[in-house]
Protein backbone atom coordinates (compact mmCIF):
# COMPACT_ATOMS: atom_id res chain seq x y z
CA UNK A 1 208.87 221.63 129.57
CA UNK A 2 205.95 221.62 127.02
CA UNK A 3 206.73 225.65 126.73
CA UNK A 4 209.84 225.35 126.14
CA UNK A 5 209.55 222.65 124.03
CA UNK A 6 207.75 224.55 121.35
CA UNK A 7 210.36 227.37 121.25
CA UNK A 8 213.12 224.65 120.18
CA UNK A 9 214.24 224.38 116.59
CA UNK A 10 212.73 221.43 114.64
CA UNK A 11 216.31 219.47 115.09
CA UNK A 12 215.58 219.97 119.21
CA UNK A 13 212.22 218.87 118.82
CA UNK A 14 213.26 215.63 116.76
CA UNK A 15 215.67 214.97 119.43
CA UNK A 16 213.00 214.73 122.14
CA UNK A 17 210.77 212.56 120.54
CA UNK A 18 213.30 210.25 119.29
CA UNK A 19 215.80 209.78 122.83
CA UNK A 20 214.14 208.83 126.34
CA UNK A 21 212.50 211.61 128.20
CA UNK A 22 214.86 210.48 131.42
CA UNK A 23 217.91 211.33 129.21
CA UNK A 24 218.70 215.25 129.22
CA UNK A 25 220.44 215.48 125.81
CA UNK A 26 220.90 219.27 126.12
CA UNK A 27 223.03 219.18 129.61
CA UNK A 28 225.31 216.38 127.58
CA UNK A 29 225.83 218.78 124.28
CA UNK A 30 226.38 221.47 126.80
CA UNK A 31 228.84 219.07 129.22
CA UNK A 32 230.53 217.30 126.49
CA UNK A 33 230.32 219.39 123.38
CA UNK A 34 233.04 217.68 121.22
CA UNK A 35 232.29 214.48 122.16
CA UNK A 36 228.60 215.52 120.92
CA UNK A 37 229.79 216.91 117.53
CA UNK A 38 231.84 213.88 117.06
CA UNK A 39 228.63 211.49 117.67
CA UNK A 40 226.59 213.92 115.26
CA UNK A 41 228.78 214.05 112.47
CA UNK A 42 229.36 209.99 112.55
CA UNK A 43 225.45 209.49 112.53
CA UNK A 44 225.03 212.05 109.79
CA UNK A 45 227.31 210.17 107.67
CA UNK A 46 226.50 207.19 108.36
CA UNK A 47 222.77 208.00 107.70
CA UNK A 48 224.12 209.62 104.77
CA UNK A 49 225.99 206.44 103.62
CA UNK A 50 223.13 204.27 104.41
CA UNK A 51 220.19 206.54 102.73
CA UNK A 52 221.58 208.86 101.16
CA UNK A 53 220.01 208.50 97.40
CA UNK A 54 216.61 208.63 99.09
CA UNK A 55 217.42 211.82 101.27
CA UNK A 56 218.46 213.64 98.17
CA UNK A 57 215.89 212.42 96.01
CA UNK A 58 212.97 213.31 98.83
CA UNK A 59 214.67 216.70 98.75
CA UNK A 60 215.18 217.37 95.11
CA UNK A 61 211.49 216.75 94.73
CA UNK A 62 210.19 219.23 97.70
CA UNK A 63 213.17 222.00 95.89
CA UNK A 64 211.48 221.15 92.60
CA UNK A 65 207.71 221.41 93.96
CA UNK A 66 209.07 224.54 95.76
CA UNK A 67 210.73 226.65 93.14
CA UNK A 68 207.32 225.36 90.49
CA UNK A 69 205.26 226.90 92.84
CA UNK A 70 207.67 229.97 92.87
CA UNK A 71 207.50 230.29 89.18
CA UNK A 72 203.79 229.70 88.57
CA UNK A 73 203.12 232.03 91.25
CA UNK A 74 205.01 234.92 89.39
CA UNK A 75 203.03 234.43 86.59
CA UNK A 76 200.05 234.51 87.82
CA UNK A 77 199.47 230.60 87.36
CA UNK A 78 197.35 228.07 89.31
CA UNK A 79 198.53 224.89 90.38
């Protein structure tokens, strides 16, 4: 599982660490797949209801770190 594991996407990877090993998430999605979106898009907006200003804000600042880097980079800059 380890191999495998490291091919997932970083969404597949937070899954696993966050739900029981015992629990096989994937055969559920795969079983039950609108039952699955249903329970993913409630928990993304609750989480987005709940800590929201703090999501965005966390993100702005990594966009804004991102696109200085961008610019000062073009230029020739160091940061």
């Amino acid at each position: 599982m380890d191999a495998t594991r490291e091919e997932r996407s970083p969404a597949g990877r937070f899954l696993d660490d966050l739900l029981p090993e015992e629990l096989e998430w994937e055969g559920l999605v795969k079983t039950y797949p609108l039952a699955a979106l249903l329970v993913a898009g409630v928990a993304g907006y609750w989480l987005g209801w709940r800590s929201g200003a703090p999501i965005l804000e966390a993100v702005g600042e990594s966009a804004t770190r991102r696109v200085t880097g961008l610019v000062s980079d073009s230029f020739g800059e160091d940061t």
